[in-house]
PDB file of N, CA and C in Angstrom:
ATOM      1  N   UNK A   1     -19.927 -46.924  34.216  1.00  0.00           N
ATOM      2  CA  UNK A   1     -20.715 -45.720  34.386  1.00  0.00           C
ATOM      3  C   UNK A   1     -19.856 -44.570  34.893  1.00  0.00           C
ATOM      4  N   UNK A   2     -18.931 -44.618  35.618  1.00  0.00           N
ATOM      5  CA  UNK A   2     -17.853 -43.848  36.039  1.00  0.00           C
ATOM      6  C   UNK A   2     -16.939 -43.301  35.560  1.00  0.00           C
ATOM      7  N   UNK A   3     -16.706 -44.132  34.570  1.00  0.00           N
ATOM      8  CA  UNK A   3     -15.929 -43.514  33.169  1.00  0.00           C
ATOM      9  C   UNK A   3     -16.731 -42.844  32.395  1.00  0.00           C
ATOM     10  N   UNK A   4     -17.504 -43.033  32.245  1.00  0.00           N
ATOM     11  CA  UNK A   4     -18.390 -42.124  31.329  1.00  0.00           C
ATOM     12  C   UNK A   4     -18.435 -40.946  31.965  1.00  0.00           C
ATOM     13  N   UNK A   5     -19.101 -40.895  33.235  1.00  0.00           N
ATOM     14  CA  UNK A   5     -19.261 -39.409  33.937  1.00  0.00           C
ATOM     15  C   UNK A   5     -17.631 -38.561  33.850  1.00  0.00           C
ATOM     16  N   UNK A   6     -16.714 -39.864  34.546  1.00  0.00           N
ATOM     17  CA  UNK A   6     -15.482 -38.463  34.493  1.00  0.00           C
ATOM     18  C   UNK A   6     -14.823 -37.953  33.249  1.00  0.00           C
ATOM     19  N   UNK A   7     -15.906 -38.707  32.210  1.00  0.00           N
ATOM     20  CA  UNK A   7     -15.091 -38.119  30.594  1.00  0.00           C
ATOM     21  C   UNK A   7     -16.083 -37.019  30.694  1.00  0.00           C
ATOM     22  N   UNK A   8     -17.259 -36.764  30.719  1.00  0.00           N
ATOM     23  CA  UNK A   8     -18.749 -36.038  30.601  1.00  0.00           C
ATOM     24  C   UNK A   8     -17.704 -35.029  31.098  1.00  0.00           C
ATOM     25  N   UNK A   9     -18.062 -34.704  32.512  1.00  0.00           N
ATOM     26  CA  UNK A   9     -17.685 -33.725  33.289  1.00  0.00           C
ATOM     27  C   UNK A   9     -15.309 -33.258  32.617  1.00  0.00           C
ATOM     28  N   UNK A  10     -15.065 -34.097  31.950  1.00  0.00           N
ATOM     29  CA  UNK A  10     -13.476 -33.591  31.779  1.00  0.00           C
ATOM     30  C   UNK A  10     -13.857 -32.902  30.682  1.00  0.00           C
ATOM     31  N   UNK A  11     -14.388 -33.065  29.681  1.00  0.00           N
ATOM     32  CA  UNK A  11     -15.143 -32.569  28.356  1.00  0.00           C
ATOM     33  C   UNK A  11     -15.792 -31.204  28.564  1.00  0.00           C
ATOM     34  N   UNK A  12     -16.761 -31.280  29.609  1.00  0.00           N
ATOM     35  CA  UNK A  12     -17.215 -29.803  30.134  1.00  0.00           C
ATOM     36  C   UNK A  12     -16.211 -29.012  30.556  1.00  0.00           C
ATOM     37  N   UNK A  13     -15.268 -29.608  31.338  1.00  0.00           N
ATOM     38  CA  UNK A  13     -14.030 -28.937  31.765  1.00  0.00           C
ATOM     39  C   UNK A  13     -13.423 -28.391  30.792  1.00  0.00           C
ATOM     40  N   UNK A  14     -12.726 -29.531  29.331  1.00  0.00           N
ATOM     41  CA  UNK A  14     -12.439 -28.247  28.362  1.00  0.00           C
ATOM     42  C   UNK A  14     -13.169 -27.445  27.717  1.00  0.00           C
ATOM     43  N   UNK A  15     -13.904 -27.272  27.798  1.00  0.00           N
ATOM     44  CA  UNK A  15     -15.241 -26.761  26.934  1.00  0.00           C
ATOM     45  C   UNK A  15     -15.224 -25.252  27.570  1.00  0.00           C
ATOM     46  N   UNK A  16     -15.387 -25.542  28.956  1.00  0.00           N
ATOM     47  CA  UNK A  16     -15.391 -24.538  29.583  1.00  0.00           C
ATOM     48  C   UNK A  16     -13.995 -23.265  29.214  1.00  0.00           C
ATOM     49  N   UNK A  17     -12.639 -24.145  29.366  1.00  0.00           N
ATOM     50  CA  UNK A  17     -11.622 -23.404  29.599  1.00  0.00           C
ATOM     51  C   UNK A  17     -11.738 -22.866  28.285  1.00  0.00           C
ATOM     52  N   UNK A  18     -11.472 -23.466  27.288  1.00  0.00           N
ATOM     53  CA  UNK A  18     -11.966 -23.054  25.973  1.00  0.00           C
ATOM     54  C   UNK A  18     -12.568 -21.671  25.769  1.00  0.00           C
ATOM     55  N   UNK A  19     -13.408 -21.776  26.034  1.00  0.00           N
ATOM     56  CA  UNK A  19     -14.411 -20.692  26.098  1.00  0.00           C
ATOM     57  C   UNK A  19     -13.727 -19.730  26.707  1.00  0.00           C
ATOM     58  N   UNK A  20     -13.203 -19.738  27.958  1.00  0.00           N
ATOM     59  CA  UNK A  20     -12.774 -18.719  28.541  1.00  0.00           C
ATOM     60  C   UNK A  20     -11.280 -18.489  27.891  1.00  0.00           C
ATOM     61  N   UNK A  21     -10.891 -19.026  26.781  1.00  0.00           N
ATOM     62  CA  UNK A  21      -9.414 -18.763  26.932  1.00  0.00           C
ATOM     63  C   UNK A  21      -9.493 -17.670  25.308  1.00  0.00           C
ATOM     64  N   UNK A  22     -10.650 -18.456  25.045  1.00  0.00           N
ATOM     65  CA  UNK A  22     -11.261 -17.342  23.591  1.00  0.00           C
ATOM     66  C   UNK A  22     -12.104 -15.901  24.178  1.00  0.00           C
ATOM     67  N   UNK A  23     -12.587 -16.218  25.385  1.00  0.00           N
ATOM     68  CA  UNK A  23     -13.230 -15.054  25.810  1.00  0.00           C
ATOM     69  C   UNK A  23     -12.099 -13.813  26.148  1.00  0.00           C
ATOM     70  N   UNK A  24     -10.997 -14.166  26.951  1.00  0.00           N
ATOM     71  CA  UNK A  24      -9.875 -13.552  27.259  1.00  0.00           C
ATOM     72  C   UNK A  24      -9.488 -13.026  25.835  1.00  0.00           C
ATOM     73  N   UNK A  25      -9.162 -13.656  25.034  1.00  0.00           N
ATOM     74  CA  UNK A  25      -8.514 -13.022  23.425  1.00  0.00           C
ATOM     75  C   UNK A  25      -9.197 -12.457  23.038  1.00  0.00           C
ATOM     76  N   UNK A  26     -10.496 -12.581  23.010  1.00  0.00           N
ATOM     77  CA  UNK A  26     -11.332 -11.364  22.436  1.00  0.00           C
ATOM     78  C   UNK A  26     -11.187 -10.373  23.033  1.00  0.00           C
ATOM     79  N   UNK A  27     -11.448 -10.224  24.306  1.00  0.00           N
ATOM     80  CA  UNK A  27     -11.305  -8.841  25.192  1.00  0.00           C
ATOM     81  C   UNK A  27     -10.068  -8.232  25.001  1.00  0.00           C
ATOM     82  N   UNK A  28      -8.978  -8.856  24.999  1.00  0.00           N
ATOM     83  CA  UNK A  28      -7.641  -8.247  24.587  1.00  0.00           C
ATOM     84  C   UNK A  28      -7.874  -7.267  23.239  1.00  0.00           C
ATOM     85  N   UNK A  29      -8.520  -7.897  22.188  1.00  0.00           N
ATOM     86  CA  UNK A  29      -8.101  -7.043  21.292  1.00  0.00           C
ATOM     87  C   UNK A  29      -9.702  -6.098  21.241  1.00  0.00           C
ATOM     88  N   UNK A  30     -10.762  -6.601  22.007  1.00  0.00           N
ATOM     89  CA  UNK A  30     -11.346  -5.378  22.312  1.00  0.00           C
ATOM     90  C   UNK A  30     -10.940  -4.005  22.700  1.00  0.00           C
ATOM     91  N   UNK A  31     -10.275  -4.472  23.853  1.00  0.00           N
ATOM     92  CA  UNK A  31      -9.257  -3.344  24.746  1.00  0.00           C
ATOM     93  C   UNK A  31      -8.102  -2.312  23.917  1.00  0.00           C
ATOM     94  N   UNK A  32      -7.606  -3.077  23.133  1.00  0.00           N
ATOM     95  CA  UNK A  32      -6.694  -2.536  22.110  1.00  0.00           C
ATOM     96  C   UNK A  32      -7.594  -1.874  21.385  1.00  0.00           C
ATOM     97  N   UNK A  33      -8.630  -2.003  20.641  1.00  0.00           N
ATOM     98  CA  UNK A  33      -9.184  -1.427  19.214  1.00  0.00           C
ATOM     99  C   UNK A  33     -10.176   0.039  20.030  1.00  0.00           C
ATOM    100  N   UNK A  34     -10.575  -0.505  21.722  1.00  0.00           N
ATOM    101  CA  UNK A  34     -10.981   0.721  22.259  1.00  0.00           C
ATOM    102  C   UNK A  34      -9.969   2.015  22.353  1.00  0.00           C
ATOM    103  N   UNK A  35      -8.725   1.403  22.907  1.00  0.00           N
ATOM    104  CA  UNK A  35      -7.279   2.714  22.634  1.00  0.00           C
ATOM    105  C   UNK A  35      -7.320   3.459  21.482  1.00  0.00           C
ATOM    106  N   UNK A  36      -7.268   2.465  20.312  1.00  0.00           N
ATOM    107  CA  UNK A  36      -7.147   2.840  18.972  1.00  0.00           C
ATOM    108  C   UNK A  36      -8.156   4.289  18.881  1.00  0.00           C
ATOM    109  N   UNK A  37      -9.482   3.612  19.393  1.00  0.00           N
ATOM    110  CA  UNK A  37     -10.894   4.760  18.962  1.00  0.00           C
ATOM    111  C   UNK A  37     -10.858   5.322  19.528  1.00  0.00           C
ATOM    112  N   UNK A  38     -10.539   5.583  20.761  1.00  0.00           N
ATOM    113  CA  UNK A  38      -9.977   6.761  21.623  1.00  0.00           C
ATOM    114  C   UNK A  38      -9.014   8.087  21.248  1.00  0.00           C
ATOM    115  N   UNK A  39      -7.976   7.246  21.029  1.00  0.00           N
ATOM    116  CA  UNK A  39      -6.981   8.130  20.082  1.00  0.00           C
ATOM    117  C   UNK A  39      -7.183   8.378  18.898  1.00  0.00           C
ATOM    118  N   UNK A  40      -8.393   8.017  18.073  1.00  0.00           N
ATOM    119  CA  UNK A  40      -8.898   8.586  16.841  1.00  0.00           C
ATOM    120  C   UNK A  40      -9.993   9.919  17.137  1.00  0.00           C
ATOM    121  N   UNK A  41     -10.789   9.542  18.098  1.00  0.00           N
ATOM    122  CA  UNK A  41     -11.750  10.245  18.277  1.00  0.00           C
ATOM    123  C   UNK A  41     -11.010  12.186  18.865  1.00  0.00           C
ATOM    124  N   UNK A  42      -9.864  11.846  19.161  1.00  0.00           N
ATOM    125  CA  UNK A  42      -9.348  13.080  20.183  1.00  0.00           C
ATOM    126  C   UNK A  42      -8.430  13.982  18.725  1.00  0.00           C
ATOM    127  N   UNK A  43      -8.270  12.551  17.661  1.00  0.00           N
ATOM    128  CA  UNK A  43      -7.652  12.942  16.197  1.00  0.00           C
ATOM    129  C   UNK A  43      -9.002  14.042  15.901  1.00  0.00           C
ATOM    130  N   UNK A  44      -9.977  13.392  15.553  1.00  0.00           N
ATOM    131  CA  UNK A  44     -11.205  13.786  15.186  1.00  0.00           C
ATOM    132  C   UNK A  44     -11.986  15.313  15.951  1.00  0.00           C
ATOM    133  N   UNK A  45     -11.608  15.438  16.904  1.00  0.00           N
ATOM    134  CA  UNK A  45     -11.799  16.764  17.347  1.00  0.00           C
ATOM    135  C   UNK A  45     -11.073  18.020  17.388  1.00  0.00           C
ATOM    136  N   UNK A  46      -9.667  17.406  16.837  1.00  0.00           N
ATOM    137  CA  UNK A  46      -8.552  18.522  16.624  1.00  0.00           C
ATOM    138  C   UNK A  46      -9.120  19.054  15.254  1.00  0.00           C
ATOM    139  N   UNK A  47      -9.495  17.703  14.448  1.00  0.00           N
ATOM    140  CA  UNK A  47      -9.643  18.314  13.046  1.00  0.00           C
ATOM    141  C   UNK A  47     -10.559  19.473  13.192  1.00  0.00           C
ATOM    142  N   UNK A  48     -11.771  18.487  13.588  1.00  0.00           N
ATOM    143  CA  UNK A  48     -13.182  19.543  13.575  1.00  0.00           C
ATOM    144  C   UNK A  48     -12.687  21.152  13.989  1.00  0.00           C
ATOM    145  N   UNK A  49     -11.931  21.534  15.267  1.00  0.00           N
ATOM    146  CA  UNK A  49     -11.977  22.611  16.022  1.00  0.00           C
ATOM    147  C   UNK A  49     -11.072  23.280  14.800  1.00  0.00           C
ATOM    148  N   UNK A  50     -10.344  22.527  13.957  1.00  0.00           N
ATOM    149  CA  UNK A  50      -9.233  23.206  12.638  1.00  0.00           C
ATOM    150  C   UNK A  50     -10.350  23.905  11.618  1.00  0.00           C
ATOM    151  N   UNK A  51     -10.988  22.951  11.043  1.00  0.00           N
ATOM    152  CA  UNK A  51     -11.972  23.250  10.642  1.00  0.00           C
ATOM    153  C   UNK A  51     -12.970  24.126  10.589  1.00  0.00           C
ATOM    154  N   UNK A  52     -13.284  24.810  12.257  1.00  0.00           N
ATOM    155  CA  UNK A  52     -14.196  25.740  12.338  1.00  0.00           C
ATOM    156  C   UNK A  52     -13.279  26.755  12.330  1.00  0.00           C
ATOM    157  N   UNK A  53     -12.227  26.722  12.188  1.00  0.00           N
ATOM    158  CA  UNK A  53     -11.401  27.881  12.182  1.00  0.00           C
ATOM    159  C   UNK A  53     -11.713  28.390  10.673  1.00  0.00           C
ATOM    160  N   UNK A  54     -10.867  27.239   9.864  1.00  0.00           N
ATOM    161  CA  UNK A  54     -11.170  27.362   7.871  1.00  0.00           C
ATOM    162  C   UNK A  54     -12.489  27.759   7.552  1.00  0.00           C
ATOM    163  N   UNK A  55     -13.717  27.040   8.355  1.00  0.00           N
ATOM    164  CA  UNK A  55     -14.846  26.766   7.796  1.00  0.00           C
ATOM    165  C   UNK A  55     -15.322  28.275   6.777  1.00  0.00           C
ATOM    166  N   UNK A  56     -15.382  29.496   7.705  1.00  0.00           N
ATOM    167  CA  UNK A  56     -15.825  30.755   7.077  1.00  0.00           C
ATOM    168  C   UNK A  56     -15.336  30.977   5.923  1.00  0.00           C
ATOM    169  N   UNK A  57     -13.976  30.813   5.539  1.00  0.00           N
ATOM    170  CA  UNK A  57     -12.933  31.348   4.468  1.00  0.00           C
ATOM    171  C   UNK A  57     -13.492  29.789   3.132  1.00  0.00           C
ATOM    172  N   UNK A  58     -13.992  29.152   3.323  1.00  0.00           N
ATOM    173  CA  UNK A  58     -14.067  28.125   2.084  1.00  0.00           C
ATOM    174  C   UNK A  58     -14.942  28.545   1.098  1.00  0.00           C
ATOM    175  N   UNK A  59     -16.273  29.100   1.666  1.00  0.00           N
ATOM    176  CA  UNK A  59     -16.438  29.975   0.535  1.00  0.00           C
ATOM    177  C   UNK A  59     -16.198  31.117  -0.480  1.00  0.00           C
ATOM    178  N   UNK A  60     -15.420  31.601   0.057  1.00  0.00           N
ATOM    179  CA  UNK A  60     -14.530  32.721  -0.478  1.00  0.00           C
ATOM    180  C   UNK A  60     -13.811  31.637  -1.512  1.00  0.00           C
ATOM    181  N   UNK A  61     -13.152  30.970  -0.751  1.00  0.00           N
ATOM    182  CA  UNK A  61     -11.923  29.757  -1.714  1.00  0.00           C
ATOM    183  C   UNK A  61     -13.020  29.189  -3.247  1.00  0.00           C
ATOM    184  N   UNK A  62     -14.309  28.576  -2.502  1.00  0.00           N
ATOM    185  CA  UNK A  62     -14.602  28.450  -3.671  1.00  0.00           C
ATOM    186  C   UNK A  62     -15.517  28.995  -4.817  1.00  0.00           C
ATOM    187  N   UNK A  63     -15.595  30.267  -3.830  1.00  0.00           N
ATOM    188  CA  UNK A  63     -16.004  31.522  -5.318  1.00  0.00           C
ATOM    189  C   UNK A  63     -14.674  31.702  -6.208  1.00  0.00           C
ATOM    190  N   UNK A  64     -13.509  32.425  -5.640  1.00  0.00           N
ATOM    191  CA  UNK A  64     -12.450  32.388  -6.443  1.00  0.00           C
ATOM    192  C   UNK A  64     -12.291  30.994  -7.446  1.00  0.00           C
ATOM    193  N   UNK A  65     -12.498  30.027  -6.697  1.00  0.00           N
ATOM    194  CA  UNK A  65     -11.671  28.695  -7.546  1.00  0.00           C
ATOM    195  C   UNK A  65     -13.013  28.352  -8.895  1.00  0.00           C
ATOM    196  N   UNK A  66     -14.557  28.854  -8.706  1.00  0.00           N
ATOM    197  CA  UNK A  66     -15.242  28.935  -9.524  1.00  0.00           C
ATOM    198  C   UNK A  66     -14.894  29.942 -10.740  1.00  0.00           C
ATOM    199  N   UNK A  67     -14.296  31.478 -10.452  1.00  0.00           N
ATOM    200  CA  UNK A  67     -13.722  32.058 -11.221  1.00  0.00           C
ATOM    201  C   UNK A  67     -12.532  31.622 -12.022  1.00  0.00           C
ATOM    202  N   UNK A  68     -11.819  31.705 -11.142  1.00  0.00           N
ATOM    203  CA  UNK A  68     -10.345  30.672 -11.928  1.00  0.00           C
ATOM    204  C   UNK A  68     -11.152  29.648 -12.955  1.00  0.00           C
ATOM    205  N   UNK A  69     -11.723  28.525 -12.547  1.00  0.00           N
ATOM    206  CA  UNK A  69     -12.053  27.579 -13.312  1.00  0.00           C
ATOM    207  C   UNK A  69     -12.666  28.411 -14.871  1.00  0.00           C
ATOM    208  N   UNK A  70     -13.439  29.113 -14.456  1.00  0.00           N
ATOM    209  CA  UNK A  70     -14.245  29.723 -15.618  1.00  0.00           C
ATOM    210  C   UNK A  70     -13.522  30.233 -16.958  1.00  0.00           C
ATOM    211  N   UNK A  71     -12.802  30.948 -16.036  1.00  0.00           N
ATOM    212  CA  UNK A  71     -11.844  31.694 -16.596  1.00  0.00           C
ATOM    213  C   UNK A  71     -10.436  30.690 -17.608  1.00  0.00           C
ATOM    214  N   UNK A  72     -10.163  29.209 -17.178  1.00  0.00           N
ATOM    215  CA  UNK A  72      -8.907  28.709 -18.506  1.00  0.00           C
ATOM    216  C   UNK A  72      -9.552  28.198 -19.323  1.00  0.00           C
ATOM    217  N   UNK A  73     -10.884  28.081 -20.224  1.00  0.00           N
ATOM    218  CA  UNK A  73     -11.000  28.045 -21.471  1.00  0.00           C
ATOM    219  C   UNK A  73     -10.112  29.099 -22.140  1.00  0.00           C
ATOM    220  N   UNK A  74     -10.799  30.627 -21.472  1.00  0.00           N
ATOM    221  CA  UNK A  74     -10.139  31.531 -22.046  1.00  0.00           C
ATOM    222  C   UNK A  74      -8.210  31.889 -22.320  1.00  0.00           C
ATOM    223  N   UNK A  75      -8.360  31.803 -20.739  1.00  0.00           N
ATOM    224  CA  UNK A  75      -6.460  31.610 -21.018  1.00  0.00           C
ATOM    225  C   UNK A  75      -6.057  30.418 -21.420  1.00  0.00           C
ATOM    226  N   UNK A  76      -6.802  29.325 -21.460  1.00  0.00           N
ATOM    227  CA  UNK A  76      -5.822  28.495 -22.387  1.00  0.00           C
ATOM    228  C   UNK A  76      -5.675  28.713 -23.962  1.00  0.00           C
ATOM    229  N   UNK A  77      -6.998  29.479 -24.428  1.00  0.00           N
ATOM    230  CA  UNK A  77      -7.173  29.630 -26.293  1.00  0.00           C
ATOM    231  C   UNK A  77      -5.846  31.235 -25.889  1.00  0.00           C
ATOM    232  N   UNK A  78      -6.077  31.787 -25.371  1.00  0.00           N
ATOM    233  CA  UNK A  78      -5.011  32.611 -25.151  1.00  0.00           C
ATOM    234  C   UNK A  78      -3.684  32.421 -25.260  1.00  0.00           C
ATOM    235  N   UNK A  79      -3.255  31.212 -24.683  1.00  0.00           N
ATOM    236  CA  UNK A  79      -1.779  30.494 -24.503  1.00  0.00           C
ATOM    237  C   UNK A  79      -1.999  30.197 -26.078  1.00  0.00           C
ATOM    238  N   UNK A  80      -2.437  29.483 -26.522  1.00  0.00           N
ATOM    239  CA  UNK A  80      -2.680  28.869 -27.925  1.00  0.00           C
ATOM    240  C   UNK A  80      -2.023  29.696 -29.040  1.00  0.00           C
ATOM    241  N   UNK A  81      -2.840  30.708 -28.707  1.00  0.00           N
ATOM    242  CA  UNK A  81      -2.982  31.759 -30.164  1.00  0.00           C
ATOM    243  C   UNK A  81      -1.119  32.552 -29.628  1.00  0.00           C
ATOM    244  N   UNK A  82      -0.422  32.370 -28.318  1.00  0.00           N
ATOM    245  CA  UNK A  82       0.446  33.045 -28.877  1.00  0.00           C
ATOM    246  C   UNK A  82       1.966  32.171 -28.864  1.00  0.00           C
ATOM    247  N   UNK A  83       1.401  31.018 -28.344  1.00  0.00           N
ATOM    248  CA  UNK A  83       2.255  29.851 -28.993  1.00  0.00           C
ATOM    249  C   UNK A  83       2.300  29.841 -30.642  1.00  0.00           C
ATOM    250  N   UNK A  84       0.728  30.246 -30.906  1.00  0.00           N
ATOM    251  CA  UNK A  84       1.328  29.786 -32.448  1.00  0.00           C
ATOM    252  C   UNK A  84       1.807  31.151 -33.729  1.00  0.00           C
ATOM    253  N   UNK A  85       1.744  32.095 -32.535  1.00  0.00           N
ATOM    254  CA  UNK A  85       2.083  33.285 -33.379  1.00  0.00           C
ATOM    255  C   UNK A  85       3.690  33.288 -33.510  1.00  0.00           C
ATOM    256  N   UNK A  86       4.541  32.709 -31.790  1.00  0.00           N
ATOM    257  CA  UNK A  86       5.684  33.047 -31.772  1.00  0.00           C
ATOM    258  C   UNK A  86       6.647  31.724 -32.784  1.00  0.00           C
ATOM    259  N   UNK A  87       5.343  30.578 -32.686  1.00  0.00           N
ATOM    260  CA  UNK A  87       6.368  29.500 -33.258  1.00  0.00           C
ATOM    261  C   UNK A  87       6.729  29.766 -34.517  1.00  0.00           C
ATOM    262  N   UNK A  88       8.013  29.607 -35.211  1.00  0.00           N
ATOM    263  CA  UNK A  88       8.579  29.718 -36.140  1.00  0.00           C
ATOM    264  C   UNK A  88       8.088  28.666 -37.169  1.00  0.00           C
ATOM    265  N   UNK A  89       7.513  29.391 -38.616  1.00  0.00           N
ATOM    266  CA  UNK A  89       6.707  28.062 -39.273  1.00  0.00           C
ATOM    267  C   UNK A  89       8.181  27.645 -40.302  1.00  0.00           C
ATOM    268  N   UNK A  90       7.756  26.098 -41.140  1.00  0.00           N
ATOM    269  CA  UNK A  90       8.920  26.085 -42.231  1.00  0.00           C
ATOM    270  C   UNK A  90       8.467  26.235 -43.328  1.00  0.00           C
ATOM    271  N   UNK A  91       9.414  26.955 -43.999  1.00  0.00           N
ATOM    272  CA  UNK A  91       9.223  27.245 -45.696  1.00  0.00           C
ATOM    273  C   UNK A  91       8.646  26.680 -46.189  1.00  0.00           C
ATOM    274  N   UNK A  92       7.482  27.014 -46.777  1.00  0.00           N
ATOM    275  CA  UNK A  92       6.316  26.146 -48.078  1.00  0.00           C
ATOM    276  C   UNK A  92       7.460  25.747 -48.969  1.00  0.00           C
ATOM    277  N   UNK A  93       7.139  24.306 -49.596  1.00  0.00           N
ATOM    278  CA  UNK A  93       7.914  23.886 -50.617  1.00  0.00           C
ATOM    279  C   UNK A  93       7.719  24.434 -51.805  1.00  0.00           C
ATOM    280  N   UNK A  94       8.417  25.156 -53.301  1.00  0.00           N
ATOM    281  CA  UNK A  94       7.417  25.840 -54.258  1.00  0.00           C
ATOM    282  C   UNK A  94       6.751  24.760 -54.662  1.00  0.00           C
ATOM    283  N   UNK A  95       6.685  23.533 -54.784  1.00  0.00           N
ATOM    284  CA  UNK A  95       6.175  22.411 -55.594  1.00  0.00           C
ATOM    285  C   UNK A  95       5.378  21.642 -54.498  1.00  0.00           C
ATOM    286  N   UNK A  96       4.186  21.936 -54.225  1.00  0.00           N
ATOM    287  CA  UNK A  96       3.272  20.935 -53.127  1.00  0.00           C
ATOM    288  C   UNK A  96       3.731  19.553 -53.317  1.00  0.00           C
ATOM    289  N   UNK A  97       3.529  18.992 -52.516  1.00  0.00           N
ATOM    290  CA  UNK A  97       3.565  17.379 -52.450  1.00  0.00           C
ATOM    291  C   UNK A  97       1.980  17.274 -52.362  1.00  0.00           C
ATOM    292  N   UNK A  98       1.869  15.644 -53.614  1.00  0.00           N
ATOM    293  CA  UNK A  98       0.758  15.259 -52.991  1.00  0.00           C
ATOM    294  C   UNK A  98      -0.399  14.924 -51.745  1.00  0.00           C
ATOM    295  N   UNK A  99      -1.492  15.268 -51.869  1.00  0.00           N
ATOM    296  CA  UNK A  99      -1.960  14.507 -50.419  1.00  0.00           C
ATOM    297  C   UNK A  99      -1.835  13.128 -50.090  1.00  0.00           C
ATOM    298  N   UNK A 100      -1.426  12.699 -49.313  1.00  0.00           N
ATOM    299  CA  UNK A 100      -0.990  11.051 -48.975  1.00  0.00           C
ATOM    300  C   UNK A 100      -1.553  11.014 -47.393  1.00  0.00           C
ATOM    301  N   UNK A 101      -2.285  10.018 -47.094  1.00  0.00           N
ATOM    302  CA  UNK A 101      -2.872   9.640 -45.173  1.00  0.00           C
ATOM    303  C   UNK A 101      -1.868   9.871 -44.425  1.00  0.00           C
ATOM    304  N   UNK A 102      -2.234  10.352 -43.442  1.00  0.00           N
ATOM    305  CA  UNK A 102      -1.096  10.711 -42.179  1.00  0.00           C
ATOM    306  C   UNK A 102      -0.948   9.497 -41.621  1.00  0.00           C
ATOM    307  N   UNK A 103      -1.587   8.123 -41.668  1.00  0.00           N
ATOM    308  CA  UNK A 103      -1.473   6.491 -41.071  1.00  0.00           C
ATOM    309  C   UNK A 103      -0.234   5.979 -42.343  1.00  0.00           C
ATOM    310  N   UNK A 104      -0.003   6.409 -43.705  1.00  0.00           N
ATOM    311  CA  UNK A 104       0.419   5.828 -44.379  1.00  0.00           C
ATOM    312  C   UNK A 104      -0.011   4.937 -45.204  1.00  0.00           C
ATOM    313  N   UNK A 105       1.115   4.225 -45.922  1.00  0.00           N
ATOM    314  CA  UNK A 105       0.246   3.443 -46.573  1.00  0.00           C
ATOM    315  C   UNK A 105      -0.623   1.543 -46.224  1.00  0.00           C
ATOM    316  N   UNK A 106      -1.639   1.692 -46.422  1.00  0.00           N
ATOM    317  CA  UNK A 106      -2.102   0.591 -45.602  1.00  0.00           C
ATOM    318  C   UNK A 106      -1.241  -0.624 -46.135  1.00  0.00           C
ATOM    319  N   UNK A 107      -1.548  -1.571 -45.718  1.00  0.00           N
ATOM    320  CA  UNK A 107      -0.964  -3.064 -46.099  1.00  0.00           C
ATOM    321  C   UNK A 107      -2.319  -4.590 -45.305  1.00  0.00           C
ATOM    322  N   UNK A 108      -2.318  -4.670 -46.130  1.00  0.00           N
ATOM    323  CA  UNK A 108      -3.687  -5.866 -45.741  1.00  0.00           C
ATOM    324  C   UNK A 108      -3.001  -7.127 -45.217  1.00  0.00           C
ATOM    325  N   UNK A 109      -3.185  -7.856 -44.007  1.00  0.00           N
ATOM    326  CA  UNK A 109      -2.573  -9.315 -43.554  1.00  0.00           C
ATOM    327  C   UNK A 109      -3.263 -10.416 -44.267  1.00  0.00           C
ATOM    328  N   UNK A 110      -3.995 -10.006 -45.236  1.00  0.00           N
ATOM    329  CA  UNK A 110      -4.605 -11.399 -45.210  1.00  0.00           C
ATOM    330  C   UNK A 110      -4.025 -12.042 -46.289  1.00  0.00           C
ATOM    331  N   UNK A 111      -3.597 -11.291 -47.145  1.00  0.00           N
ATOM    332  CA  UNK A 111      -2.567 -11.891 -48.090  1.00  0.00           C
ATOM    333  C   UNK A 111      -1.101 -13.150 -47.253  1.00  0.00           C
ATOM    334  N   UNK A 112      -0.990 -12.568 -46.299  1.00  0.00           N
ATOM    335  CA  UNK A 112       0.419 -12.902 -45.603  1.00  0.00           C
ATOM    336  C   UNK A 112      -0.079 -14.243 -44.584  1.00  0.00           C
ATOM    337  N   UNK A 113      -1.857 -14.442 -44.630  1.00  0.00           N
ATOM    338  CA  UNK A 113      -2.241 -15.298 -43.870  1.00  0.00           C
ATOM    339  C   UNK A 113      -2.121 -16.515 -44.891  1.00  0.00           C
ATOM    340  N   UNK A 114      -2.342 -16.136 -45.894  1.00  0.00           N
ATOM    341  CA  UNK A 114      -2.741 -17.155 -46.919  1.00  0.00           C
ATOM    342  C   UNK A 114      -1.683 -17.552 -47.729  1.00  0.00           C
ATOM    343  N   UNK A 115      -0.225 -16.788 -47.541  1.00  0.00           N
ATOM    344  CA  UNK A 115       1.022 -17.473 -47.552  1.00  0.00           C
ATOM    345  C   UNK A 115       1.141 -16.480 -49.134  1.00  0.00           C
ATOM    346  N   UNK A 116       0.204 -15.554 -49.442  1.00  0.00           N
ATOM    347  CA  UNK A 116      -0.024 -15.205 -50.927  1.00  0.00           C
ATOM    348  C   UNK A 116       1.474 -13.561 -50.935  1.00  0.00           C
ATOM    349  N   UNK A 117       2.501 -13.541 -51.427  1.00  0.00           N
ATOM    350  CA  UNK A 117       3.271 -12.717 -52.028  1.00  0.00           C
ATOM    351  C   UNK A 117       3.124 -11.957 -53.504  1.00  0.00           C
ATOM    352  N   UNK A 118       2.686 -10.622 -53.197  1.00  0.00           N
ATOM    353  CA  UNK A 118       2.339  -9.921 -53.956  1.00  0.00           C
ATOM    354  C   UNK A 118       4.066  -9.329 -55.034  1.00  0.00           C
ATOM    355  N   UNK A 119       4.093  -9.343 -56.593  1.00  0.00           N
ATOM    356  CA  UNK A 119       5.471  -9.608 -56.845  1.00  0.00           C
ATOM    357  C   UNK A 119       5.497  -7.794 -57.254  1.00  0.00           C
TER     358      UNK A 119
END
């Protein structure tokens, strides 16, 4: 019966330390991740106070940047038309060439599956 109790009670004993030795590690990196949010939060108020500085001027930014935007359909067909005025074209051939596909000419695999050579 005595053995039993001083295993009972040695068992509670680790059980116990246990507990406390996981309770300690947790708090450690509690303690750490509180620093962390600390020093984020003091990040976080520099921004904001940056911010109310910018804040007034963003609409201005994004009326202009709505204009701009609006505005390169136009200057880009603009760029276009004098890219293709300045580019230098080449001499028409006097004798057209036929029309032929810009892919070329096709070629079918299934001939080449079926071992079939066209002569």
């Amino acid at each position: 019966m005595t053995t039993l109790v001083i295993l009972t009670v040695l068992e509670i004993v680790l059980l116990v330390a246990g507990l406390a030795f996981y309770l300690y590690w947790a708090g450690t990196l509690l303690t750490r991740i509180a620093g962390n949010l600390e020093e984020c939060s003091e990040l976080v108020r520099t921004i904001v106070g940056h911010a109310k500085v910018i804040g007034p001027g963003v609409e201005h930014i994004n009326e202009t940047g709505g204009v701009v935007a609006g505005a390169l359909p136009l200057l880009y067909g603009m760029a276009e038309e004098i890219v293709t005025d300045v580019t230098p074209r080449p001499a028409a051939p006097e004798v057209p060439e036929p029309a032929r596909p810009v892919s070329g000419t096709r070629r079918s695999r299934l001939h080449d599956a079926v071992g079939y050579a066209p002569r």
